[in-house]
C-alpha atoms as a PDB file:
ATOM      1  CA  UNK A   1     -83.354   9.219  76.914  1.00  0.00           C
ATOM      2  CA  UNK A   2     -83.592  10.907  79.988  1.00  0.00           C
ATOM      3  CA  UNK A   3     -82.741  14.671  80.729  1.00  0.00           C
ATOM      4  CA  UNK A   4     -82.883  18.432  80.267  1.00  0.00           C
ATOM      5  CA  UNK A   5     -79.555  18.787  78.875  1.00  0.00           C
ATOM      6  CA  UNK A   6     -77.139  16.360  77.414  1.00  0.00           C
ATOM      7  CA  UNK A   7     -73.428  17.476  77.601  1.00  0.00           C
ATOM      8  CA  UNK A   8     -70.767  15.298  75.741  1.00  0.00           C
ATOM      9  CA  UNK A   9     -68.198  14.912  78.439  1.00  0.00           C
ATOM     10  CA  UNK A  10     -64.070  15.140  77.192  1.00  0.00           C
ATOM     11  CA  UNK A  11     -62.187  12.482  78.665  1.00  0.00           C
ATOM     12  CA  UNK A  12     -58.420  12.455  78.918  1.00  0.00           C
ATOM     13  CA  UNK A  13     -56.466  12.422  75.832  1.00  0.00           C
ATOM     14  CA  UNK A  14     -54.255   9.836  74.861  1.00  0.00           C
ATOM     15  CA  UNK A  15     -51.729  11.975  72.704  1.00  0.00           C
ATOM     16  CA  UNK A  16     -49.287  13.012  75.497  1.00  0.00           C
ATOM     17  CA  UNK A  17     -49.050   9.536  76.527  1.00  0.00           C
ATOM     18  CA  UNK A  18     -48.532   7.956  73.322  1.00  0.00           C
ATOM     19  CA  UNK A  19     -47.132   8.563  70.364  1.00  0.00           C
ATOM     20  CA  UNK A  20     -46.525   6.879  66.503  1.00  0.00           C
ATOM     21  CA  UNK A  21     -49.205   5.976  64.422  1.00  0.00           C
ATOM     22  CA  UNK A  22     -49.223   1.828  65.033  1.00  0.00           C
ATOM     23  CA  UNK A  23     -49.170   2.532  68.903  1.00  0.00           C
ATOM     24  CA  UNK A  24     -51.580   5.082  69.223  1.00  0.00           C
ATOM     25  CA  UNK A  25     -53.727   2.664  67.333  1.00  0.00           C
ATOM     26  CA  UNK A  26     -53.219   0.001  69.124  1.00  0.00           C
ATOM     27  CA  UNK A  27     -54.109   1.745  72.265  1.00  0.00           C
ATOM     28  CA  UNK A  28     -57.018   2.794  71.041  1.00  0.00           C
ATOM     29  CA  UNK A  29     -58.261  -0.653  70.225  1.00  0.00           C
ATOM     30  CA  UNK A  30     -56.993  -1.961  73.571  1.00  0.00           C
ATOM     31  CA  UNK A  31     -58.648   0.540  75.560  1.00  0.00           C
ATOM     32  CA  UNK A  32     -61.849   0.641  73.707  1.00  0.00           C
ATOM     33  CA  UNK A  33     -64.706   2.527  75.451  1.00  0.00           C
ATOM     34  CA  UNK A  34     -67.886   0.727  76.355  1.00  0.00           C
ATOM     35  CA  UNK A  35     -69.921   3.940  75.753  1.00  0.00           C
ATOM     36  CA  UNK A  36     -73.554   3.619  77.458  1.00  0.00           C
ATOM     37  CA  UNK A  37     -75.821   6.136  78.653  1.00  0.00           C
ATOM     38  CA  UNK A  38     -74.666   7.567  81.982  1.00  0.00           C
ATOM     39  CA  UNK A  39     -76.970   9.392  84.408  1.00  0.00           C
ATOM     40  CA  UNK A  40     -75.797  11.524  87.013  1.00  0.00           C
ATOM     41  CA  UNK A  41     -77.292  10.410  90.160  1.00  0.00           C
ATOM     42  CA  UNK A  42     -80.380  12.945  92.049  1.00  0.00           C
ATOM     43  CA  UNK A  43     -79.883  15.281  88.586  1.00  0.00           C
ATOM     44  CA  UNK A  44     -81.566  15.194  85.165  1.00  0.00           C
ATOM     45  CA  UNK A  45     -78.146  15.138  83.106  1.00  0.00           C
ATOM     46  CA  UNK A  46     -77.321  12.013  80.793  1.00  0.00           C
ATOM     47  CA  UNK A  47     -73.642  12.256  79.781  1.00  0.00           C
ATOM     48  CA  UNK A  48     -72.184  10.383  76.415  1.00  0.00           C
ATOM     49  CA  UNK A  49     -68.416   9.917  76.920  1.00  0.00           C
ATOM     50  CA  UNK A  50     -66.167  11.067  74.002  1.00  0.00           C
ATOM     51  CA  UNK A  51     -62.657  10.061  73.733  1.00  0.00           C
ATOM     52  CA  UNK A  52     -60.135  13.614  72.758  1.00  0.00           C
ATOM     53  CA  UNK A  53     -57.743  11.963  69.362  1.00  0.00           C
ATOM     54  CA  UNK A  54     -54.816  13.778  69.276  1.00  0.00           C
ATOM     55  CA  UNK A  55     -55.949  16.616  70.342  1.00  0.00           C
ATOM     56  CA  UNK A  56     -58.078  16.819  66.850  1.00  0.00           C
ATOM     57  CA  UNK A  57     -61.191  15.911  67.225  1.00  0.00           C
ATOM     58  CA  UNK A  58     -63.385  14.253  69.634  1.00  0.00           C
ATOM     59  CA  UNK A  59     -65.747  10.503  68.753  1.00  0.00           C
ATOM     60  CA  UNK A  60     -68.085   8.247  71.083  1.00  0.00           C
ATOM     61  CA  UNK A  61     -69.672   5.343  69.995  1.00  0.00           C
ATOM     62  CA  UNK A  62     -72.961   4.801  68.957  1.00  0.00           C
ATOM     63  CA  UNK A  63     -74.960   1.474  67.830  1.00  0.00           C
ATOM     64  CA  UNK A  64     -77.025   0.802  65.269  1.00  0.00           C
ATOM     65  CA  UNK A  65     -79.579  -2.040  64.391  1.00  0.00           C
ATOM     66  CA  UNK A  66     -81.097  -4.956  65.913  1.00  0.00           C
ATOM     67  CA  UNK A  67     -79.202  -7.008  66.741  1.00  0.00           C
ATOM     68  CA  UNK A  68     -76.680  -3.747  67.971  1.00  0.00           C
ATOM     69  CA  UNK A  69     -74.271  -2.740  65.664  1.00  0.00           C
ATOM     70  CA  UNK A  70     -71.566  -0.466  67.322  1.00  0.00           C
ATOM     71  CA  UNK A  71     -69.717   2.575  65.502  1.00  0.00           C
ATOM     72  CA  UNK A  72     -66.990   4.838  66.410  1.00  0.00           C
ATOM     73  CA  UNK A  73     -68.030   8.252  65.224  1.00  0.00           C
ATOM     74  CA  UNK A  74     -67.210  12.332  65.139  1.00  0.00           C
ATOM     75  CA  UNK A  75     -70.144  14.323  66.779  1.00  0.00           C
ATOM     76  CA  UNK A  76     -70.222  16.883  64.599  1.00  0.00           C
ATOM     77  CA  UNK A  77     -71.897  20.297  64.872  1.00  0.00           C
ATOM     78  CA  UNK A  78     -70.769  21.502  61.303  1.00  0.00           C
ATOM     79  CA  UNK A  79     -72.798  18.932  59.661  1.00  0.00           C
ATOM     80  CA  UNK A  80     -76.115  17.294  59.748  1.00  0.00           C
ATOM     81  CA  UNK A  81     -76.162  13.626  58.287  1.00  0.00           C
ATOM     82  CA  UNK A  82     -75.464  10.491  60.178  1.00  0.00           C
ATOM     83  CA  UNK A  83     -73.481   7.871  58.603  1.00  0.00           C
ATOM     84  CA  UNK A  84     -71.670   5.244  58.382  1.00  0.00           C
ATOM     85  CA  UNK A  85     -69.330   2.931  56.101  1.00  0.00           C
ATOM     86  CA  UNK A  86     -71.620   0.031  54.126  1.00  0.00           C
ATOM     87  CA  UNK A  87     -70.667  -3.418  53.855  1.00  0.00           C
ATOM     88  CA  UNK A  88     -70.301  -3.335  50.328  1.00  0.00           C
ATOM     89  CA  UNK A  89     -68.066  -0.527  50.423  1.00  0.00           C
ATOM     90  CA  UNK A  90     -64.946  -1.212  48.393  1.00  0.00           C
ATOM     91  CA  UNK A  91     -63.064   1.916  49.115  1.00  0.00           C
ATOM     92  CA  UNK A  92     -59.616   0.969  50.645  1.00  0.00           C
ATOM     93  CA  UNK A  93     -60.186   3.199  53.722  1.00  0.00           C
ATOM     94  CA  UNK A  94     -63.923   1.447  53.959  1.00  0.00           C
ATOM     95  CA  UNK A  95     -61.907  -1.617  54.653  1.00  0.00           C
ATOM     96  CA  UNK A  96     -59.739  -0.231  58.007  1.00  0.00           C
ATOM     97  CA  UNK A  97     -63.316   0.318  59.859  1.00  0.00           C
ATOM     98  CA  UNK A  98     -66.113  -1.433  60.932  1.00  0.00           C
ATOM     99  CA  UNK A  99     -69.087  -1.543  58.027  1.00  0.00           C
ATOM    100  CA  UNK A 100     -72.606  -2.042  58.563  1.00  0.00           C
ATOM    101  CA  UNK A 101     -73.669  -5.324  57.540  1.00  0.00           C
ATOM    102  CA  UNK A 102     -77.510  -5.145  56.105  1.00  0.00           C
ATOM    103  CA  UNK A 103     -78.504  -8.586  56.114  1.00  0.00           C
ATOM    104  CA  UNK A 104     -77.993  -9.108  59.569  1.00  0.00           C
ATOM    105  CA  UNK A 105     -80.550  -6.332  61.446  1.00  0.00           C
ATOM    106  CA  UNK A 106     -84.064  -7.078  61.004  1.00  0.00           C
ATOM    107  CA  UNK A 107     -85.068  -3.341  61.371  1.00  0.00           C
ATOM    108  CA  UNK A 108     -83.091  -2.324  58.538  1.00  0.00           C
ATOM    109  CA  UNK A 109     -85.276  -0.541  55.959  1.00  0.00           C
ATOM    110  CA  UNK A 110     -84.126   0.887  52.528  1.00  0.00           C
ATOM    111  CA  UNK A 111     -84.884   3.506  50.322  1.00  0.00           C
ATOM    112  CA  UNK A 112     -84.683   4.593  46.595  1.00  0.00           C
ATOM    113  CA  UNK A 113     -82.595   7.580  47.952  1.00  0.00           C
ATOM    114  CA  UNK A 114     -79.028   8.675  47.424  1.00  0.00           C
ATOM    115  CA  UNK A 115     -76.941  11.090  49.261  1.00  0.00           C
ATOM    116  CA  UNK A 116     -73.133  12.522  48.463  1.00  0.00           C
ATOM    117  CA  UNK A 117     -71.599  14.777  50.805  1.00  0.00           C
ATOM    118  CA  UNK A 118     -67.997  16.662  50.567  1.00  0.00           C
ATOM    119  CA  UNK A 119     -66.089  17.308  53.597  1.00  0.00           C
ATOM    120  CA  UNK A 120     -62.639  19.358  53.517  1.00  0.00           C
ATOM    121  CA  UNK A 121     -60.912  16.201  54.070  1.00  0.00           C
ATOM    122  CA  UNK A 122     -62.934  13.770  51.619  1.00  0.00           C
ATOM    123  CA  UNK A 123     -66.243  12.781  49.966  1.00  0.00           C
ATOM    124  CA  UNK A 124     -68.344   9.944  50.346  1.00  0.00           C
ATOM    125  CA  UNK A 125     -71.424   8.475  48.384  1.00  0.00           C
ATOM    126  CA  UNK A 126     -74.024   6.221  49.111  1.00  0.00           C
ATOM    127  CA  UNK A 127     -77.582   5.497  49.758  1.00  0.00           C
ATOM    128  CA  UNK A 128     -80.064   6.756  52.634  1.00  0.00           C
ATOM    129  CA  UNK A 129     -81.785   3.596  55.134  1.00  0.00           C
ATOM    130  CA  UNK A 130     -83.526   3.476  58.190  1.00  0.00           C
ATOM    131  CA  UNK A 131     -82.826   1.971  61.396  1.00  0.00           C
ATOM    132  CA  UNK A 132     -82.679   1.934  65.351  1.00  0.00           C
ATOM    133  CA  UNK A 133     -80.122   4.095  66.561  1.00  0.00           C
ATOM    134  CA  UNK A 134     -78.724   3.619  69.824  1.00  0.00           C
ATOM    135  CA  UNK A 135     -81.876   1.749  71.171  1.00  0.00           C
ATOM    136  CA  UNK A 136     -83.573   5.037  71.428  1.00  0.00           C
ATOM    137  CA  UNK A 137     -84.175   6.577  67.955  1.00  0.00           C
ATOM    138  CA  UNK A 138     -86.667   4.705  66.054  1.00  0.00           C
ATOM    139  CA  UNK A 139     -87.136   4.845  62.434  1.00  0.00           C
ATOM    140  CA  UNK A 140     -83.427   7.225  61.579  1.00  0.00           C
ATOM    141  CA  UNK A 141     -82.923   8.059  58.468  1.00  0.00           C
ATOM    142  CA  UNK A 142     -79.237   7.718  57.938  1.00  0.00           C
ATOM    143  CA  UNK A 143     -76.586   6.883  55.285  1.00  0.00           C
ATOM    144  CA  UNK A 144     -74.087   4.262  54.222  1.00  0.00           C
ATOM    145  CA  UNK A 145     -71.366   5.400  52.250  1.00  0.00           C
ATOM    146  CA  UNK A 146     -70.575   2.805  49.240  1.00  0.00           C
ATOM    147  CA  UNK A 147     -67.719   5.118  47.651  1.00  0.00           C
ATOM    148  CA  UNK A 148     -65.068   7.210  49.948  1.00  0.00           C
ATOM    149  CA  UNK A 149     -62.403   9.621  48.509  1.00  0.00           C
ATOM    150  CA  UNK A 150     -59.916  10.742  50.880  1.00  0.00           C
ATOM    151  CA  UNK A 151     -60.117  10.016  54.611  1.00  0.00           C
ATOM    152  CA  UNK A 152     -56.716   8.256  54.697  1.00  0.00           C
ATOM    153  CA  UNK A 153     -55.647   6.824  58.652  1.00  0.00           C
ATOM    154  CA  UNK A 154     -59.009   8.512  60.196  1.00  0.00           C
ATOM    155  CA  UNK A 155     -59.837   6.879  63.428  1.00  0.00           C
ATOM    156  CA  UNK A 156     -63.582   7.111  62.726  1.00  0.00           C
ATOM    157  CA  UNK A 157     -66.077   5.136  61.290  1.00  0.00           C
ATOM    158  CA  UNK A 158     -68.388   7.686  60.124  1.00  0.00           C
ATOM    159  CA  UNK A 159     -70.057  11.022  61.342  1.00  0.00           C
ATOM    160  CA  UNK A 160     -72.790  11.866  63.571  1.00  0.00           C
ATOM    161  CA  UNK A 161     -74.236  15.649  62.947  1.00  0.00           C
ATOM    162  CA  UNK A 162     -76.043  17.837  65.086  1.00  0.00           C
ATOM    163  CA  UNK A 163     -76.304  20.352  62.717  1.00  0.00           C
ATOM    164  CA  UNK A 164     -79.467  21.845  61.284  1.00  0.00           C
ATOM    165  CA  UNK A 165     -81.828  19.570  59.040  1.00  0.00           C
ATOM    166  CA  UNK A 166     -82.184  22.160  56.216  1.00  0.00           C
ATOM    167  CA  UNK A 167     -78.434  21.361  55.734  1.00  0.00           C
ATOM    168  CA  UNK A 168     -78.365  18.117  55.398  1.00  0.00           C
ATOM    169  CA  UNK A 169     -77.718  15.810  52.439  1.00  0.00           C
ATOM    170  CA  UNK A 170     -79.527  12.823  52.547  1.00  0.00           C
ATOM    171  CA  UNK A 171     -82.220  14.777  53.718  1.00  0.00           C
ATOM    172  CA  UNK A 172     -83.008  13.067  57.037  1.00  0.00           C
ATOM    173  CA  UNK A 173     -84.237  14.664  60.304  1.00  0.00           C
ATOM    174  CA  UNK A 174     -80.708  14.715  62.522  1.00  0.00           C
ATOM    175  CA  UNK A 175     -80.962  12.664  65.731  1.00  0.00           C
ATOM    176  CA  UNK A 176     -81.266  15.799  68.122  1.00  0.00           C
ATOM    177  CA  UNK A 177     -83.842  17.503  66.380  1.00  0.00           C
ATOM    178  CA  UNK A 178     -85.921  13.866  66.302  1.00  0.00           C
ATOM    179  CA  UNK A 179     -85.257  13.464  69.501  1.00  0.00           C
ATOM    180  CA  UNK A 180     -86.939  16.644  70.563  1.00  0.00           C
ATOM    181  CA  UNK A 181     -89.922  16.365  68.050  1.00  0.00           C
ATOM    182  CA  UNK A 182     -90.617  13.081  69.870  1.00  0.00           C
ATOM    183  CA  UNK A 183     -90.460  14.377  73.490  1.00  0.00           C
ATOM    184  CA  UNK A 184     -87.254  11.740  74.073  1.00  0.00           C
ATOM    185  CA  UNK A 185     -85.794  15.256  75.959  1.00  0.00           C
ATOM    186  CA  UNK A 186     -87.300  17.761  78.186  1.00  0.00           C
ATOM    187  CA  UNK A 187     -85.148  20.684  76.504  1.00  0.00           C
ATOM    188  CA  UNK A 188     -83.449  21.216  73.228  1.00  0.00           C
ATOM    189  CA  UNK A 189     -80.039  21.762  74.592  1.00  0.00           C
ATOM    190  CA  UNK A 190     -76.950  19.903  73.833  1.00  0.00           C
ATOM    191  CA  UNK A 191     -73.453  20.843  75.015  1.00  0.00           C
ATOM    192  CA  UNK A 192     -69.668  20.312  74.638  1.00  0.00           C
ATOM    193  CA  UNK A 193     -66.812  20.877  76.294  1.00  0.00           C
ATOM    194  CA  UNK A 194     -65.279  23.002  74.204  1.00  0.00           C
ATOM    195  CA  UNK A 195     -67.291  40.963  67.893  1.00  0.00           C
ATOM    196  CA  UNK A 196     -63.934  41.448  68.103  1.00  0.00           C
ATOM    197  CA  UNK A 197     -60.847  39.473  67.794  1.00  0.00           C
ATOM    198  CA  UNK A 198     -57.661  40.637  69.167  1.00  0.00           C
ATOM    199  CA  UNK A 199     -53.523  39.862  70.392  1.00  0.00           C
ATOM    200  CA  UNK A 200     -51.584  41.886  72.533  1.00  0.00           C
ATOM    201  CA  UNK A 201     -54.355  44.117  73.018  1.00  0.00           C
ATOM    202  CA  UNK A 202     -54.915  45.404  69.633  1.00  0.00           C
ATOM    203  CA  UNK A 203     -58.021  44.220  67.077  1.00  0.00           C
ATOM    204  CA  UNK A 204     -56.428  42.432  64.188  1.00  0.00           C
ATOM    205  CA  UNK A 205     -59.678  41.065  63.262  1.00  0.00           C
ATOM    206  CA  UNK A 206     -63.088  40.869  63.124  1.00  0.00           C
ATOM    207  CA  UNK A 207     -63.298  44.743  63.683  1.00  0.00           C
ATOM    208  CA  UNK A 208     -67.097  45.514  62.148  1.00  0.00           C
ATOM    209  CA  UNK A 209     -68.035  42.388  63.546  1.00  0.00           C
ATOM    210  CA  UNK A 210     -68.168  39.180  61.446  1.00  0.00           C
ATOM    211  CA  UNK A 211     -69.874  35.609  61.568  1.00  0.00           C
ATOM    212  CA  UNK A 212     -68.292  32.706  63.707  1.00  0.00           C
ATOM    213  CA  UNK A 213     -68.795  28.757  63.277  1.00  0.00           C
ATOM    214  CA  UNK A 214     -68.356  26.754  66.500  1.00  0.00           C
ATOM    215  CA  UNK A 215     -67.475  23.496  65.161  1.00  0.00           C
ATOM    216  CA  UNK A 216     -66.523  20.308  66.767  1.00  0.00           C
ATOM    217  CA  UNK A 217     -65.640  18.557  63.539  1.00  0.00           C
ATOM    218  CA  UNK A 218     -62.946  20.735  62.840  1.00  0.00           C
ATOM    219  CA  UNK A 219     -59.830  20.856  65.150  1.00  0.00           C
ATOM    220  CA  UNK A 220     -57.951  24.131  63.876  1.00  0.00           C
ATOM    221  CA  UNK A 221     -59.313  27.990  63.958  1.00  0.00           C
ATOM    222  CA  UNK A 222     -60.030  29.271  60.533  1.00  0.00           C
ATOM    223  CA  UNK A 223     -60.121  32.119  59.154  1.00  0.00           C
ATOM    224  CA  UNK A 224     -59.663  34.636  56.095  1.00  0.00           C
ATOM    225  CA  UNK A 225     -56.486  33.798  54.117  1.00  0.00           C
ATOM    226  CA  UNK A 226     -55.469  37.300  54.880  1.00  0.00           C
ATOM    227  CA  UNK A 227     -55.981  37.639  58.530  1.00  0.00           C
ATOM    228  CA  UNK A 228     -54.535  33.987  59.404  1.00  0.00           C
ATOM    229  CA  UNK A 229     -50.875  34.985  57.832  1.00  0.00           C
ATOM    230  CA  UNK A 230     -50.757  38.203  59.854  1.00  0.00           C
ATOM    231  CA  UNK A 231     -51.666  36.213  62.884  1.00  0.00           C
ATOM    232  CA  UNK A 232     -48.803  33.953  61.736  1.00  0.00           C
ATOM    233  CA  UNK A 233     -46.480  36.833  61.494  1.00  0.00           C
ATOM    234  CA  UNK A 234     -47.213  38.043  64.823  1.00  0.00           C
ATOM    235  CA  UNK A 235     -46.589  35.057  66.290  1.00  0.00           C
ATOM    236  CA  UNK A 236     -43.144  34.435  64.460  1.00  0.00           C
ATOM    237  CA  UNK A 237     -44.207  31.091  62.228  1.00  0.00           C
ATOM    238  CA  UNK A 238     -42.492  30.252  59.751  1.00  0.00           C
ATOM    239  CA  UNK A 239     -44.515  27.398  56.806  1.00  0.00           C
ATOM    240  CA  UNK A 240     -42.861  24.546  56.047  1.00  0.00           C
ATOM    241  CA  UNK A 241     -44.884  21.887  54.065  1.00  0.00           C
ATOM    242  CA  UNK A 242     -48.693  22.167  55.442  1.00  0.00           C
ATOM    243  CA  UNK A 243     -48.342  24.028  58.892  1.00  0.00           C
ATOM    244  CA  UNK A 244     -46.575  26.954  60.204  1.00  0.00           C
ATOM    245  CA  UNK A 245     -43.792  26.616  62.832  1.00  0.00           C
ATOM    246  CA  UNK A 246     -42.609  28.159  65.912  1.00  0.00           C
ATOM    247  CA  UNK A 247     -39.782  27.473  68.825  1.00  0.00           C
ATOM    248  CA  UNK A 248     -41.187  25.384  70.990  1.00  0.00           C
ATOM    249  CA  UNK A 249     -38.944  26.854  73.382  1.00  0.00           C
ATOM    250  CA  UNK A 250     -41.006  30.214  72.952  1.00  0.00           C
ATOM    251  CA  UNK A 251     -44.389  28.733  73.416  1.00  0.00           C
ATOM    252  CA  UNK A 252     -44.392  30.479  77.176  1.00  0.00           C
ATOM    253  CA  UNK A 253     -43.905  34.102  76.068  1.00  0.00           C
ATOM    254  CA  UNK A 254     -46.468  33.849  72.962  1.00  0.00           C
ATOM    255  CA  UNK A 255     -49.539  35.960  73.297  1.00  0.00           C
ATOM    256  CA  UNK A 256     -53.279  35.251  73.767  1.00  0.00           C
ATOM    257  CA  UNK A 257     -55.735  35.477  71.170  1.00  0.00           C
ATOM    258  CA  UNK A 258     -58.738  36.840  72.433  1.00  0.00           C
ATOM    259  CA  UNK A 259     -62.620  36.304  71.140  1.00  0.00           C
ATOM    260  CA  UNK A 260     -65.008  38.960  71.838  1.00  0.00           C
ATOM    261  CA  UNK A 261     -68.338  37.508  71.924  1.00  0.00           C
ATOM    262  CA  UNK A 262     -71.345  39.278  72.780  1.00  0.00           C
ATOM    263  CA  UNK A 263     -69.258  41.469  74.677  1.00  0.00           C
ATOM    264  CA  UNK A 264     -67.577  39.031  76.456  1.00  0.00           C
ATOM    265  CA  UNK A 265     -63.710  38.029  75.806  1.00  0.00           C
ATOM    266  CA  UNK A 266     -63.058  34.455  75.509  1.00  0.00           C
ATOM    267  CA  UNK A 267     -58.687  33.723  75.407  1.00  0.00           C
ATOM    268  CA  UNK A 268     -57.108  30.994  73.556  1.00  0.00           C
ATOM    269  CA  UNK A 269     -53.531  30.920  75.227  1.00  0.00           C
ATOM    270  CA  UNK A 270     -50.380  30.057  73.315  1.00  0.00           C
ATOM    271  CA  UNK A 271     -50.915  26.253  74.838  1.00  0.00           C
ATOM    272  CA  UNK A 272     -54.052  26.178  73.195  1.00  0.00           C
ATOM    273  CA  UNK A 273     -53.378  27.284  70.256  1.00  0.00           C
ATOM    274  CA  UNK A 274     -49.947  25.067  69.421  1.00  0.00           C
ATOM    275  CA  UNK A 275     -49.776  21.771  69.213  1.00  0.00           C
ATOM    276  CA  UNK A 276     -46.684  19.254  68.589  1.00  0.00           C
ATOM    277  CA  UNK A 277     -46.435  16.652  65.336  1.00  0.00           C
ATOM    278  CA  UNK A 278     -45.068  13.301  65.759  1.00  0.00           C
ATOM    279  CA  UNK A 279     -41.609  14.634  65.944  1.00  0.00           C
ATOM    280  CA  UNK A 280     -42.104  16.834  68.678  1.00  0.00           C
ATOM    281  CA  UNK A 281     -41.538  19.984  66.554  1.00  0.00           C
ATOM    282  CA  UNK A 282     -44.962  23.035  67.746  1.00  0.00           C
ATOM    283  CA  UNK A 283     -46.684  24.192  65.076  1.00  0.00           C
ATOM    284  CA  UNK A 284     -49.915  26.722  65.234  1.00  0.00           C
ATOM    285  CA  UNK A 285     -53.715  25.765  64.743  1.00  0.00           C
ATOM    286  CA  UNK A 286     -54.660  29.045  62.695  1.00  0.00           C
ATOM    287  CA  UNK A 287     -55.805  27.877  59.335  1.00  0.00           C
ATOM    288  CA  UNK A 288     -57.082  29.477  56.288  1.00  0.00           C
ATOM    289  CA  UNK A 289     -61.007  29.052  55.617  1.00  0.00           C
ATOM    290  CA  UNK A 290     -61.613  26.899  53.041  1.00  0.00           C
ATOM    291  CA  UNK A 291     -65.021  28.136  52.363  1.00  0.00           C
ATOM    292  CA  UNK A 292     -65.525  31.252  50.612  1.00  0.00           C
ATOM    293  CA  UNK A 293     -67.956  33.602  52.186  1.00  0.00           C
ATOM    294  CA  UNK A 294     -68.768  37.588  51.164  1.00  0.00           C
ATOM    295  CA  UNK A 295     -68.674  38.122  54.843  1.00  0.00           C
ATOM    296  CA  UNK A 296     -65.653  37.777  57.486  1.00  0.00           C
ATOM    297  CA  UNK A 297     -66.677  33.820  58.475  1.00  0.00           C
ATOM    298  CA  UNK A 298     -64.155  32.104  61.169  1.00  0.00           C
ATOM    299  CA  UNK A 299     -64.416  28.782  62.378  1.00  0.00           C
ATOM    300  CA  UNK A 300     -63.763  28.268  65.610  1.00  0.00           C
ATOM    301  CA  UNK A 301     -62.875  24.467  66.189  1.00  0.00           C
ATOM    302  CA  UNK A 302     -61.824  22.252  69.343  1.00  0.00           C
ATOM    303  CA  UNK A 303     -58.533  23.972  69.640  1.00  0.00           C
ATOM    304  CA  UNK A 304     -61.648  26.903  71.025  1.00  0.00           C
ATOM    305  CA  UNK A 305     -63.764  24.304  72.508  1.00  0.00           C
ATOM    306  CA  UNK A 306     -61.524  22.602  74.957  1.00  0.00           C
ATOM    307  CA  UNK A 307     -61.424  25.662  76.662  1.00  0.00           C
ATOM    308  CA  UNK A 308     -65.000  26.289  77.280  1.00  0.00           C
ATOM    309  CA  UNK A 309     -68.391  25.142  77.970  1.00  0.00           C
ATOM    310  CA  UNK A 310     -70.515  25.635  74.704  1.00  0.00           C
ATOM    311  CA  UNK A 311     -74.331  25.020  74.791  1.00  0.00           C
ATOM    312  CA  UNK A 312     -76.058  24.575  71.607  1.00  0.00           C
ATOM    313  CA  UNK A 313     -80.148  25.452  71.959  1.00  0.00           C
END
């Protein structure tokens, strides 16, 4: 892989356009992207397209194996592991996506390891191999889920993580760091399209300073319990089921919410920060953490990263 830097490049969403589960999929299928490496021409940057669901998350593809094996997955900078759904995975959402099949590379090689990993949305379990990845990373460790709870109508095959390797589960190196410790990059930096914290020009969080997650595998902002339903009230949403509603009609005259970091302020306009359901009805993004921390933690996910450039070194 050539290249100082290696941004992941947001290509236009498909949400606007289409809308309904069975058509969205469908589109997606049609449309598939042939993801290879791209170079920009007289510079050292090497692009990987990703493909913006729903304004949720963001996944490129990836192959694995000899011969190639090709994955849809989530780059994820909350999490570390690669992996993706095993052939003899009898889980019913195993059997919606494609599954590695292990008899057919011949640079498959297993271990006596196994890994289980829980996600906010699911859990999978499995067992830890090695393999090519991509044609570039030699000898991955990576996993292949065998069991997976929760994950219903995804539109991924598995989960790529860029995270760091003391996190991970299955114990494996993740592919940036290997691909630094083998000089396959000139520079540890990857990138993504993507204090204090305050609305209408007063601090309602965040006001000794707290920790902040940037995390492309999760699509909402997240915070304390306590903080997210006075945002909520502020903004006039009302919960109904899962989410909290506004007038989509008022969307215009909402206010900003504004990220001080390092000293610098970083907006998330009303646009940003609402999104409409399959009925058309806006909703907000502002979520309550699900991980409980003795410090103020917030998790700032794409509804934060489609608005800026993020480097990751």
């Amino acid at each position: 892989m050539l290249g100082e830097r290696i941004p992941l490049r947001r290509v236009k969403t498909v949400r606007n356009t289409v809308s309904g589960k069975n058509m969205l999929n469908n589109c997606l299928k049609e449309h598939a992207y042939r993801l290879s490496q791209i170079s920009f021409r007289g510079s050292n940057l090497t692009t990987h397209p990703l493909r913006n669901i729903r304004d949720m998350l963001y996944v490129g593809n990836i192959t694995i194996g000899t011969p190639h094996q090709e994955f849809q997955v989530v780059f994820d900078t909350g999490s570390s592991d690669l992996w993706v759904p095993s052939i003899f995975c009898n889980s019913s959402t195993c059997s919606v996506h494609v599954r590695f099949r292990h008899l057919q590379p011949s640079t498959l090689w297993p271990t006596n390891k196994t890994f289980s990993i829980t996600y906010a949305s699911g859990k999978i379990k499995g067992i830890v191999v090695r393999d090519t990845v991509r044609g570039t990373v030699t000898d991955q460790l990576f996993g292949l889920s065998l069991v997976e709870y929760g994950f219903e109508g995804i539109p991924f095959d598995g989960i790529l993580g860029l995270n760091y390797p003391n996190i991970s589960s299955s114990v494996a190196i993740p592919i940036f760091d290997k691909l630094k410790n083998e000089g396959a990059i000139s520079e540890p930096v990857f990138a993504f399209y993507l204090s204090n914290i305050s609305m209408k020009r007063k601090v309602i969080a965040c006001s000794g300073g707290c920790h902040a997650i940037f995390d492309t595998g999760t699509s909402a902002i997240e915070g304390p319990s306590t903080l997210i339903n006075n945002i909520q009230k502020l903004i006039g949403a009302t919960p109904r089921s899962s989410k909290h509603y506004v007038s989509c009609s008022a969307v215009n005259t909402l206010p900003s919410i504004i990220f001080t970091i390092n000293g610098i302020n970083y907006p998330v306009p009303a646009r940003g920060y609402i999104l409409k359901d399959s009925r058309r009805h806006c909703y907000t993004t502002f979520e309550q953490n699900k991980v409980s921390s003795s410090t103020e933690t917030w998790i700032l996910g794409n509804v934060f990263l489609r608005l800026y450039f993020l480097v990751f070194d």
